[in-house]
N, C-alpha and C. Protein backbone atom coordinates (compact mmCIF):
# COMPACT_ATOMS: atom_id res chain seq x y z
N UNK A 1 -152.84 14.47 -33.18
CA UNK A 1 -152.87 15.36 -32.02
C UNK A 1 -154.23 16.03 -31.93
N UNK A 2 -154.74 16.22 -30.74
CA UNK A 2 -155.90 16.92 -30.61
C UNK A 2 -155.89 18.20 -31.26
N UNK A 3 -157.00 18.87 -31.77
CA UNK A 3 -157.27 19.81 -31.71
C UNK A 3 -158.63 20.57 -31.12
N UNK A 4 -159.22 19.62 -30.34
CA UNK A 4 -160.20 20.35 -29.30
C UNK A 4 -159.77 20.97 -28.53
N UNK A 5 -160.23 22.19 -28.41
CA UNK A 5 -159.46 23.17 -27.37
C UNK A 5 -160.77 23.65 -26.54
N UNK A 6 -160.53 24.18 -24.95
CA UNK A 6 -161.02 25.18 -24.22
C UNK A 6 -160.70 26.25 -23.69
N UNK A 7 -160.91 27.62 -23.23
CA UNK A 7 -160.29 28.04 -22.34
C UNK A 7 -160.96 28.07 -21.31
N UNK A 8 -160.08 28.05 -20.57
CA UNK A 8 -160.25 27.71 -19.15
C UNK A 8 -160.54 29.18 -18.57
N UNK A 9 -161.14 29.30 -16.78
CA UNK A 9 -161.32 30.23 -16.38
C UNK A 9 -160.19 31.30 -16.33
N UNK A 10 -158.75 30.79 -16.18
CA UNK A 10 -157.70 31.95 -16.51
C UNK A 10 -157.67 32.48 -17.89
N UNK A 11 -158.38 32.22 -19.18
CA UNK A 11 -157.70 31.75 -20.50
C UNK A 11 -156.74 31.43 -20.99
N UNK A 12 -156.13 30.35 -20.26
CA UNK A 12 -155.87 29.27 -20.96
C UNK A 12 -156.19 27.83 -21.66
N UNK A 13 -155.73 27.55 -22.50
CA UNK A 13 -155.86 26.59 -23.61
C UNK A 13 -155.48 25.30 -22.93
N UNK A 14 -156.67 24.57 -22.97
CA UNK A 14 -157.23 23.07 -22.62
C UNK A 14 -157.22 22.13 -23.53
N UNK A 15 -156.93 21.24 -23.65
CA UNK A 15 -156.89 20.43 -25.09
C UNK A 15 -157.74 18.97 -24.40
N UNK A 16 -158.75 18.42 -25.45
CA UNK A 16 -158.78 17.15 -25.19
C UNK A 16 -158.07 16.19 -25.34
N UNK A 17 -157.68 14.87 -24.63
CA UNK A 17 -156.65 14.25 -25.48
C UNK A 17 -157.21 12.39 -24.77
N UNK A 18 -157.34 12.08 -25.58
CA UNK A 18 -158.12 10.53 -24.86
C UNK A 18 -156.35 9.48 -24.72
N UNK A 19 -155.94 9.13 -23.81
CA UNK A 19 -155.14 8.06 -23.63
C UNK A 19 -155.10 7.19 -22.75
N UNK A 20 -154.66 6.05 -23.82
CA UNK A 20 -154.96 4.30 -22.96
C UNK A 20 -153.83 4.54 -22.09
N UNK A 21 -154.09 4.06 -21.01
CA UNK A 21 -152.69 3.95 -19.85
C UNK A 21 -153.18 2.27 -19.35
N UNK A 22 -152.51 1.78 -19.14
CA UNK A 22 -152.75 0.25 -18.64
C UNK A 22 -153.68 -0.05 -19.03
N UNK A 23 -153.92 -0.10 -20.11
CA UNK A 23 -155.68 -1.11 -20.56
C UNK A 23 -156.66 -0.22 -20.46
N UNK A 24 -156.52 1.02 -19.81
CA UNK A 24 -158.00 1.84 -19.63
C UNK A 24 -157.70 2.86 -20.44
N UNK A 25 -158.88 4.01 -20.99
CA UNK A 25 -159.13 5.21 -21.86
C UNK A 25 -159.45 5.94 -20.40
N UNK A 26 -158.25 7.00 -21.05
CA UNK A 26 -158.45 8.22 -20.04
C UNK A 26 -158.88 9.14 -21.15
N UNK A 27 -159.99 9.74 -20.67
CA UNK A 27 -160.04 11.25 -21.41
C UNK A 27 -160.16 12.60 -20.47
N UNK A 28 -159.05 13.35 -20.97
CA UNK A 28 -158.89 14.39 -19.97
C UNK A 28 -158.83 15.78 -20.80
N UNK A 29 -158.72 16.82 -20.42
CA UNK A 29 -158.40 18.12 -20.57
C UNK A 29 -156.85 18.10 -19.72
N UNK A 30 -156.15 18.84 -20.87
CA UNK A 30 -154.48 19.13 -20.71
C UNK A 30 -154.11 20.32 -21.24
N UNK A 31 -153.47 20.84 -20.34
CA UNK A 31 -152.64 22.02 -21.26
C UNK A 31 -151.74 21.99 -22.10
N UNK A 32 -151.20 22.49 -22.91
CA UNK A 32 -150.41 21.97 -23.98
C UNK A 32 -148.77 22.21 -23.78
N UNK A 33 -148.62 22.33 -22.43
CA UNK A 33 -147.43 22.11 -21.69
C UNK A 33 -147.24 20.62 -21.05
N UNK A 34 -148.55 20.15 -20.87
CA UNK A 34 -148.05 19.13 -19.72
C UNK A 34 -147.39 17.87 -20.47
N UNK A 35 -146.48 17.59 -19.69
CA UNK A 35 -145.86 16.52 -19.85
C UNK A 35 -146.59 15.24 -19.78
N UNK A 36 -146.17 14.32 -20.40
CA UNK A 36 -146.85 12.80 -20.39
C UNK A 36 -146.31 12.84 -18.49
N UNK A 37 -145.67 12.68 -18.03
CA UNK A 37 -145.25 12.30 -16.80
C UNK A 37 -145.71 12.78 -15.98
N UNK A 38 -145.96 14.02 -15.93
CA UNK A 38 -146.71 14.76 -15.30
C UNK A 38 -148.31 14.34 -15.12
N UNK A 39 -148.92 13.94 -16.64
CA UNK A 39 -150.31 13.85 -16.82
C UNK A 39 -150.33 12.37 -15.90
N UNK A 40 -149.59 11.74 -15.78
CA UNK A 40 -149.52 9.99 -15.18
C UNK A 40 -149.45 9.96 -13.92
N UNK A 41 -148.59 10.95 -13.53
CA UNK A 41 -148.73 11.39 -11.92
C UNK A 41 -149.37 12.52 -11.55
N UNK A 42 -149.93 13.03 -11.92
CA UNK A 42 -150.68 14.47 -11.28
C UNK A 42 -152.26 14.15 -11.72
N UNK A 43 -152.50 13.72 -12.63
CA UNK A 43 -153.89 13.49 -13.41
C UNK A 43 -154.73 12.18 -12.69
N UNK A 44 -153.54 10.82 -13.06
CA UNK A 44 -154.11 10.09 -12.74
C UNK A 44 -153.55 9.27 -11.79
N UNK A 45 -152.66 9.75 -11.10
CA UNK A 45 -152.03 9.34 -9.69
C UNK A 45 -151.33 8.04 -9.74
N UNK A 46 -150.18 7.98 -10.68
CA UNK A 46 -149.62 6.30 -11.06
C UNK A 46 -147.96 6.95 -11.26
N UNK A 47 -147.72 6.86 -9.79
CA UNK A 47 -146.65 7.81 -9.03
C UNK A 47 -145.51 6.71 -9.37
N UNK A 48 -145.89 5.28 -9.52
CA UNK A 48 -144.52 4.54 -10.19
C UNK A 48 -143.48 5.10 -11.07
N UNK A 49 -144.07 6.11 -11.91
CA UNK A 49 -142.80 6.81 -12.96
C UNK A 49 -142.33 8.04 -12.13
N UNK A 50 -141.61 7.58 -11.99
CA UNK A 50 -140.54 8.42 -11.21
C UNK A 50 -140.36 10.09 -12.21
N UNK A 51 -139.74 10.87 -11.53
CA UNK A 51 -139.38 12.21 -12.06
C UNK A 51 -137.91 12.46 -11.62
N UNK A 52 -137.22 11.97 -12.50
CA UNK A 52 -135.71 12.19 -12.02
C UNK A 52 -135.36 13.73 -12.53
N UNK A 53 -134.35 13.53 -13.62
CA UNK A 53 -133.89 14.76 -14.05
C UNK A 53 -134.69 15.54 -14.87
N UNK A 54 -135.57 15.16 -15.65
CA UNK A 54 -136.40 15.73 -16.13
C UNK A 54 -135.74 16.57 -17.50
N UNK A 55 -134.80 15.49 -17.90
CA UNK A 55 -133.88 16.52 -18.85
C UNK A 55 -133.83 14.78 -20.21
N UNK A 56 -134.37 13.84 -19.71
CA UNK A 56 -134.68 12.72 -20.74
C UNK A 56 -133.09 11.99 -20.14
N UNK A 57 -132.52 12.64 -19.42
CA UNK A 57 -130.84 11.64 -19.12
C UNK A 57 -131.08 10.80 -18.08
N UNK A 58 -131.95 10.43 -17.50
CA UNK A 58 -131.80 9.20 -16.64
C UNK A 58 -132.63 7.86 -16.70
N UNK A 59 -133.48 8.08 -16.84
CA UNK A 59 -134.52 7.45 -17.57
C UNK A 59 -135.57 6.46 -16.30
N UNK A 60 -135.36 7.39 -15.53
CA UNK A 60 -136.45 6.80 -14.32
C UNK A 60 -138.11 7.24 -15.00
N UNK A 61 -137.98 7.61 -15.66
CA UNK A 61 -140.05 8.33 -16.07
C UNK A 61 -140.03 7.23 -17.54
N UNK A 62 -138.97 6.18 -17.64
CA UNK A 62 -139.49 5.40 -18.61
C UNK A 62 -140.55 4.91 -18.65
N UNK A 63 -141.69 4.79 -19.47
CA UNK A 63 -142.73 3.90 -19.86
C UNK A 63 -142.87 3.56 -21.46
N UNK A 64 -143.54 2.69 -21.76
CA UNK A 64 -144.03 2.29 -23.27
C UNK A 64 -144.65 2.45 -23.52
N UNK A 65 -144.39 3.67 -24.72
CA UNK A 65 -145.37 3.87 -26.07
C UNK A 65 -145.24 3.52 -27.15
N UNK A 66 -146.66 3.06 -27.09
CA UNK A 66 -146.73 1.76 -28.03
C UNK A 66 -146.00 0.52 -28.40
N UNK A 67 -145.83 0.22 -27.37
CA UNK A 67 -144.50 -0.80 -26.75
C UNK A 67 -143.33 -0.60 -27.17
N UNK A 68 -142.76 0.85 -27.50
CA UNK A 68 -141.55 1.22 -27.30
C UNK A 68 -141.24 2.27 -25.88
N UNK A 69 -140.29 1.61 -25.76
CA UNK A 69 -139.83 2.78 -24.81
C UNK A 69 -139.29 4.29 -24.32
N UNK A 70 -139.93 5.13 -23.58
CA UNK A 70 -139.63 6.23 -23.95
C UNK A 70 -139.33 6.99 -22.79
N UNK A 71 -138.76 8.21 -22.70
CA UNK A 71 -138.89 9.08 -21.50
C UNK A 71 -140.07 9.93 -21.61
N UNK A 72 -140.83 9.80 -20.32
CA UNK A 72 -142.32 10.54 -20.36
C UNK A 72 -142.10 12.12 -19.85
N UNK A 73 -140.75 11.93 -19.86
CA UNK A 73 -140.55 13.58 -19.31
C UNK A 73 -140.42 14.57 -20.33
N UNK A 74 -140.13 13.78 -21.73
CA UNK A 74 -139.85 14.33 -23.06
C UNK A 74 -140.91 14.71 -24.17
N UNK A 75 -141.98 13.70 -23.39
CA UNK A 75 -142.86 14.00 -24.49
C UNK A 75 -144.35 14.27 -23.88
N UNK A 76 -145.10 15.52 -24.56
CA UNK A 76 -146.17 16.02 -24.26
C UNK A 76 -147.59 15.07 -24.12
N UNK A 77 -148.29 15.44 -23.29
CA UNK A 77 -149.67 14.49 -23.43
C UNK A 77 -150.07 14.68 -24.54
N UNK A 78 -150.36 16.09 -24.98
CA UNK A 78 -150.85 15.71 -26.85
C UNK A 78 -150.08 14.87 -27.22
N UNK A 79 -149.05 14.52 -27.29
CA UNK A 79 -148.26 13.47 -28.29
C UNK A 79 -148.87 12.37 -28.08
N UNK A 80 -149.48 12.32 -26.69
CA UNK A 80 -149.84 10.36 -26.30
C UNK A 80 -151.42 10.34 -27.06
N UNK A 81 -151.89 11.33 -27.14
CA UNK A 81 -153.12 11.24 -27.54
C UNK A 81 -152.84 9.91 -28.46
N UNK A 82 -153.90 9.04 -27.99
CA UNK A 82 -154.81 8.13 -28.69
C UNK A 82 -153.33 6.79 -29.21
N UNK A 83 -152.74 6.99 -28.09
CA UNK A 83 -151.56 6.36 -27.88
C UNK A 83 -152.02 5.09 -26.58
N UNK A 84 -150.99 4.23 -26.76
CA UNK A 84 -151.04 2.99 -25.94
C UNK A 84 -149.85 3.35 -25.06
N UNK A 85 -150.12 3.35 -23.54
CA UNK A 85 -149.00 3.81 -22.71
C UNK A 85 -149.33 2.74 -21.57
N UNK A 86 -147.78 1.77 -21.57
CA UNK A 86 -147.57 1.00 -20.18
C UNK A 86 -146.83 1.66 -19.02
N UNK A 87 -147.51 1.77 -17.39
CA UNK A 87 -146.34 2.60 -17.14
C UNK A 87 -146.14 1.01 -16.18
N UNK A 88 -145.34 1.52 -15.20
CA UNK A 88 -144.60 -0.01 -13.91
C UNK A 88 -145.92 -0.68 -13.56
N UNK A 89 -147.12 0.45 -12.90
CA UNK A 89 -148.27 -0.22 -12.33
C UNK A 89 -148.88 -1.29 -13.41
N UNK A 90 -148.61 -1.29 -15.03
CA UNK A 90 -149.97 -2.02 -16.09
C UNK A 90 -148.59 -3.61 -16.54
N UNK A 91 -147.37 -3.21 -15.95
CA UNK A 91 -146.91 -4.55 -16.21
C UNK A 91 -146.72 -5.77 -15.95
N UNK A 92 -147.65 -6.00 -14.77
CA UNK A 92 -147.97 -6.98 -14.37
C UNK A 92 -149.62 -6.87 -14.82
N UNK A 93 -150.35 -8.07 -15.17
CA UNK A 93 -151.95 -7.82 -15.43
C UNK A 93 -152.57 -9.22 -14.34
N UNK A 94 -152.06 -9.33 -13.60
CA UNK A 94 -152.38 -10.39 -12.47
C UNK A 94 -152.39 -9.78 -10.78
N UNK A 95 -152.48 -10.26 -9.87
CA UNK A 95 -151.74 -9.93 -8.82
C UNK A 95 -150.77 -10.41 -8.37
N UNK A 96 -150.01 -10.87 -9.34
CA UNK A 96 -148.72 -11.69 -8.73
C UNK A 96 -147.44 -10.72 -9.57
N UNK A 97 -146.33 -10.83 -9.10
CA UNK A 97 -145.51 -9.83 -10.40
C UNK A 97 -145.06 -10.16 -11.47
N UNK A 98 -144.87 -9.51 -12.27
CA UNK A 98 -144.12 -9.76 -13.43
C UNK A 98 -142.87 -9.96 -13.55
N UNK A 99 -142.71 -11.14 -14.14
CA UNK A 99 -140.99 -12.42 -13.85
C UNK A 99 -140.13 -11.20 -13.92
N UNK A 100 -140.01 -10.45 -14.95
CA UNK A 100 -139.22 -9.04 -14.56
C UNK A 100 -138.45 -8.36 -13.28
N UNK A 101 -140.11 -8.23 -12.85
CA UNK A 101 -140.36 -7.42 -11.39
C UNK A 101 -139.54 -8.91 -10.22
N UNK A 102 -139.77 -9.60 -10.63
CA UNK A 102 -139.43 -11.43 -9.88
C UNK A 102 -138.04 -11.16 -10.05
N UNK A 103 -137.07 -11.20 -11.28
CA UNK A 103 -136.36 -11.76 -11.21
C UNK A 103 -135.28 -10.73 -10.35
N UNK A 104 -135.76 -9.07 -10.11
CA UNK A 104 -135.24 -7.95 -10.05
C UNK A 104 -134.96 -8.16 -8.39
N UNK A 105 -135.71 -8.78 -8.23
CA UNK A 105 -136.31 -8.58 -6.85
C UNK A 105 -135.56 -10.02 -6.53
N UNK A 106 -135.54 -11.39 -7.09
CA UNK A 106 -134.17 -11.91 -6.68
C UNK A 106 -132.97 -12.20 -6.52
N UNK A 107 -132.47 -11.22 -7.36
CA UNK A 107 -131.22 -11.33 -8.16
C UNK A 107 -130.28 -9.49 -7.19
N UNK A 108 -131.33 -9.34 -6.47
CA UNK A 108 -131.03 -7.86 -5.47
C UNK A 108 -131.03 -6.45 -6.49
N UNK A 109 -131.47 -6.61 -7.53
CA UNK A 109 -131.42 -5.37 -8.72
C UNK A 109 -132.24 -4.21 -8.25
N UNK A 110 -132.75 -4.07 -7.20
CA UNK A 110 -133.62 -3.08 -6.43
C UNK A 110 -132.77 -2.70 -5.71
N UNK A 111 -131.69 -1.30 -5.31
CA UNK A 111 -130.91 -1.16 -3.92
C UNK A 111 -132.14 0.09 -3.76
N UNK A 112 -131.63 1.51 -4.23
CA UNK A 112 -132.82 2.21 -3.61
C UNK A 112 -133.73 2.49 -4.11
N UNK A 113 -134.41 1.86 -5.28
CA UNK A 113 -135.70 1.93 -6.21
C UNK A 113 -135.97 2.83 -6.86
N UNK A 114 -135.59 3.99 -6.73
CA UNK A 114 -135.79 5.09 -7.48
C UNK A 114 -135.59 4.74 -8.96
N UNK A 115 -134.56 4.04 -9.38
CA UNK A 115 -134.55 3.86 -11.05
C UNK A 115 -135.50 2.44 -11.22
N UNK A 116 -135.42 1.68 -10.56
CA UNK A 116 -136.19 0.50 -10.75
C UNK A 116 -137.55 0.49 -11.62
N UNK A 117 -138.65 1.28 -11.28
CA UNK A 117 -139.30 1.19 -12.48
C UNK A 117 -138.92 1.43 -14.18
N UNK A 118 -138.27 2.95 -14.56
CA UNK A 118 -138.44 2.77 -15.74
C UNK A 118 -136.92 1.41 -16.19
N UNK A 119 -136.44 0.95 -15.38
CA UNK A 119 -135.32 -0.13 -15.63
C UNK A 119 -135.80 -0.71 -16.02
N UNK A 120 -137.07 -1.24 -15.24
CA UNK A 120 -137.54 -2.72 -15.47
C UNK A 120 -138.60 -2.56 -16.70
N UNK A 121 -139.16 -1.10 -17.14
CA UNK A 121 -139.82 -1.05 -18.49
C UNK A 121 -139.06 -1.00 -19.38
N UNK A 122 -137.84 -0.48 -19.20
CA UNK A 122 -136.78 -0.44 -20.42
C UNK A 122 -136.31 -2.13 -20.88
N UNK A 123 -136.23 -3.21 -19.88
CA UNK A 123 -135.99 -4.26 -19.63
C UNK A 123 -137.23 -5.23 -20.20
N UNK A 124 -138.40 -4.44 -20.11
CA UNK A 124 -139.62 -5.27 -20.34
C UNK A 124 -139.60 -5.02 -22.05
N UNK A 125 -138.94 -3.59 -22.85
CA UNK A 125 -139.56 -3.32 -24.34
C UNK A 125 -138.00 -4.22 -25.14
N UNK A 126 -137.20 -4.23 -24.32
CA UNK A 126 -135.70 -5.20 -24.77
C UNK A 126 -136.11 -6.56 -24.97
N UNK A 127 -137.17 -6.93 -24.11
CA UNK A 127 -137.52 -8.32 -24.36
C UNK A 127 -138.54 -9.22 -24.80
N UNK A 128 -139.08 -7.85 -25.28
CA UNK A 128 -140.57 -8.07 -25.89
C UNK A 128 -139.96 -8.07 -27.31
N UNK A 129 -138.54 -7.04 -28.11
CA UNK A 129 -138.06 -7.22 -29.02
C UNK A 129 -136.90 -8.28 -29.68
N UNK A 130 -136.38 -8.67 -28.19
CA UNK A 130 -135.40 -9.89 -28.71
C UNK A 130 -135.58 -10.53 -27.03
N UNK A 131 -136.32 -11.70 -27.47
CA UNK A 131 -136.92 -12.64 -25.75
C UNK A 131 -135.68 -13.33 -25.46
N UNK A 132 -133.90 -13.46 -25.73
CA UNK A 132 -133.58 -13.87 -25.41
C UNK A 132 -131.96 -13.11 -25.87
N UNK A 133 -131.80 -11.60 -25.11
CA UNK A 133 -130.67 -11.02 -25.34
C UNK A 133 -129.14 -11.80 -24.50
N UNK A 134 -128.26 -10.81 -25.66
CA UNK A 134 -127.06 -11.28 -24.67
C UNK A 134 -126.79 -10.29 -23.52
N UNK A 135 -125.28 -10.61 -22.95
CA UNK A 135 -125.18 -9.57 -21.70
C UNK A 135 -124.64 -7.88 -22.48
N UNK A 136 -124.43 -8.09 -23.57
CA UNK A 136 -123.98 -6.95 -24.34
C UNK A 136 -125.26 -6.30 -24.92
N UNK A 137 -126.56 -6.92 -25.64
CA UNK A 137 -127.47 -6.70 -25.97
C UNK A 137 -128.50 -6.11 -24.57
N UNK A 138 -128.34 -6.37 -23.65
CA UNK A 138 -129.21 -6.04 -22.16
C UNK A 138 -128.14 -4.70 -22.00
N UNK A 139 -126.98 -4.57 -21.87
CA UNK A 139 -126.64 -3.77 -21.50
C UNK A 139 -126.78 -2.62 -22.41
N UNK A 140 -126.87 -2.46 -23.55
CA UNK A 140 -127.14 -1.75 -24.79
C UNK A 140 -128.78 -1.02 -24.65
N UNK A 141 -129.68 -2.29 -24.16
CA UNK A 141 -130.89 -1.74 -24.38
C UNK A 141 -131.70 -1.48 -22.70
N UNK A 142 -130.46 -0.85 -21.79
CA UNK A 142 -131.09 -0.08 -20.76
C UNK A 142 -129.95 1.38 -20.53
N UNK A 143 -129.45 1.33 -21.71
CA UNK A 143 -128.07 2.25 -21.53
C UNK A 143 -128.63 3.78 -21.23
N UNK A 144 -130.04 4.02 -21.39
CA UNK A 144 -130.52 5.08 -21.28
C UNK A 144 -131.06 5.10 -19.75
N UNK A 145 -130.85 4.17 -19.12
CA UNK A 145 -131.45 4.54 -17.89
C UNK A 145 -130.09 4.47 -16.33
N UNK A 146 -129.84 5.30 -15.57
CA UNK A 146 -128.97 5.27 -14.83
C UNK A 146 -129.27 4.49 -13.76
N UNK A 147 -128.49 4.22 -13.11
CA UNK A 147 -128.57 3.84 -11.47
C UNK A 147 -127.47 4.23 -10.97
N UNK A 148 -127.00 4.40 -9.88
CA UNK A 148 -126.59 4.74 -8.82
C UNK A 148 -126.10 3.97 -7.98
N UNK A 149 -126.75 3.42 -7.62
CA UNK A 149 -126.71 2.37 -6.71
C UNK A 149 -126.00 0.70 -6.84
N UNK A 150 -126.75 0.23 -8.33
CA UNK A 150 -126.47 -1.31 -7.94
C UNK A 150 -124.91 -1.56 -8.92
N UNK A 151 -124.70 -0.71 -9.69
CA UNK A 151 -123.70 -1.17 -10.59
C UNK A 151 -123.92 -2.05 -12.10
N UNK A 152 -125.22 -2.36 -11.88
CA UNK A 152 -125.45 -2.76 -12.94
C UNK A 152 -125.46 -4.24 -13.44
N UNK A 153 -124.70 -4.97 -12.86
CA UNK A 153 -124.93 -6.16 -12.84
C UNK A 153 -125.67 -6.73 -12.19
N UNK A 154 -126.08 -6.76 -11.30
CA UNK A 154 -127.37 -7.57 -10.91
C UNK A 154 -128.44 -7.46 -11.59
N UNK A 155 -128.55 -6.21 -12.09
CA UNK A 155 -129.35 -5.74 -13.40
C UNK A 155 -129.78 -6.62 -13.94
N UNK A 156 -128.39 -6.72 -14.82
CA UNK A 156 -128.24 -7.72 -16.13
C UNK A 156 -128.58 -8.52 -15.94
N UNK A 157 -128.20 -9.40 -14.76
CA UNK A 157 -128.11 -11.15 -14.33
C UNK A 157 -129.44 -10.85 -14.39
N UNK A 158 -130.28 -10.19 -13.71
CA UNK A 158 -131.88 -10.22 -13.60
C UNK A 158 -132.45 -10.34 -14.94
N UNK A 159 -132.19 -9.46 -15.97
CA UNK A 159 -132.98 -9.53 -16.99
C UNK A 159 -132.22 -10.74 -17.49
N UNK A 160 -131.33 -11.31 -17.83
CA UNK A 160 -130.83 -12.89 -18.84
C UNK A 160 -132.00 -13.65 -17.69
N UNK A 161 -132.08 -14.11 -16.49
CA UNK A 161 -132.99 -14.48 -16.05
C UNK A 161 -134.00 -14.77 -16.14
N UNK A 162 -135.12 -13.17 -16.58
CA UNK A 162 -135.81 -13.00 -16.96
C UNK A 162 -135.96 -13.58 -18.06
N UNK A 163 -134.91 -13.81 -18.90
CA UNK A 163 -135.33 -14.09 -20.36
C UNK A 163 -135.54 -15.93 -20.58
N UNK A 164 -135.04 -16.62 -19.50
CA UNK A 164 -134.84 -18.19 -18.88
C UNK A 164 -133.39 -18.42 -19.57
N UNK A 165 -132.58 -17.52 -19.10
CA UNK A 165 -131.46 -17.97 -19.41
C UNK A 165 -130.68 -18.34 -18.42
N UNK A 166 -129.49 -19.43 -18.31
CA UNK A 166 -128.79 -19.51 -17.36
C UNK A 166 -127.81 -17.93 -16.73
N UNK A 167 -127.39 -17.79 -16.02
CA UNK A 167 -126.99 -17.05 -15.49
C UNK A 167 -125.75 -17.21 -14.68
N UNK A 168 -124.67 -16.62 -15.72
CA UNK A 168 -123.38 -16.54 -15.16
C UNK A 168 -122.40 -15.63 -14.32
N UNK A 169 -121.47 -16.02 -13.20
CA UNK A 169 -120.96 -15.23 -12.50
C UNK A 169 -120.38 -14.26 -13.33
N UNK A 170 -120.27 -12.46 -13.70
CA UNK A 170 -120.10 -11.78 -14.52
C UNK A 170 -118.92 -11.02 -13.60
């Protein structure tokens, strides 16, 4: 964790804190309140992580640290210091999308998008750890993130998809 500090013109306490977000080094000044989620959308304008409840229970502000997955609403920018953070915008590294983002998007797993990003990061660190879950194992490793909307299965069918699995009527 940093311990460079400033105060600022109110006196308050500024911290340096250098973090990778999609492949790039941010180095910023943070207060030692701000939230990772906050610093991702207010700092550096990568408005994909959503701000749901802000209480770590829904899990729309999911991103990966250090290719685990986390709620960014939970944990402080000092914590990311000198941390590796994917948010929705760094998971694709092409201009085309990520089979993820593909399969979400054919399988109808998008109704009103609001959970869709950290889904599909929670979906992306499930399959970076086992590339070929079951429908019990997918459902296990997005259990932290809600939706509303789709019910959840199209979800699933999307990520076994994702993983090149056949895909059964559930």
């Amino acid at each position: 964790m940093s311990e460079k500090f400033l105060l600022d013109d109110n006196g308050i306490k500024r911290f340096l804190v250098t973090i990778n977000v999609n492949g790039i080094d941010y180095t910023k000044m943070v207060k030692a309140n701000t939230l990772l989620a906050s610093f991702l959308r207010d700092d550096l304008d990568l408005t994909g992580t959503k701000r749901g409840c802000e209480l770590g229970d829904c899990g729309s502000c999911t991103v990966l640290v250090d290719g685990k997955p986390m709620n960014s609403c939970l944990i402080l920018a000092l914590e990311a210091d000198h941390k590796k953070i994917v948010t929705i915008e760094g998971v694709s590294t092409t201009d085309d999308l990520d089979i993820v983002q593909e399969k979400f998007l054919e399988f109808g797993a998008i109704q009103c998008g609001y959970c869709s990003p950290g889904m599909i990061m929670s979906a992306k660190a499930l399959l970076m750890r086992n590339p070929h879950p079951t429908y019990e194992e997918i459902a296990d490793g997005i259990a932290g993130n809600l939706c509303r909307c789709s019910g959840y299965i199209n979800i699933i069918r999307a990520i076994l998809s994702a993983s090149g699995q056949e895909v059964e009527n559930y």
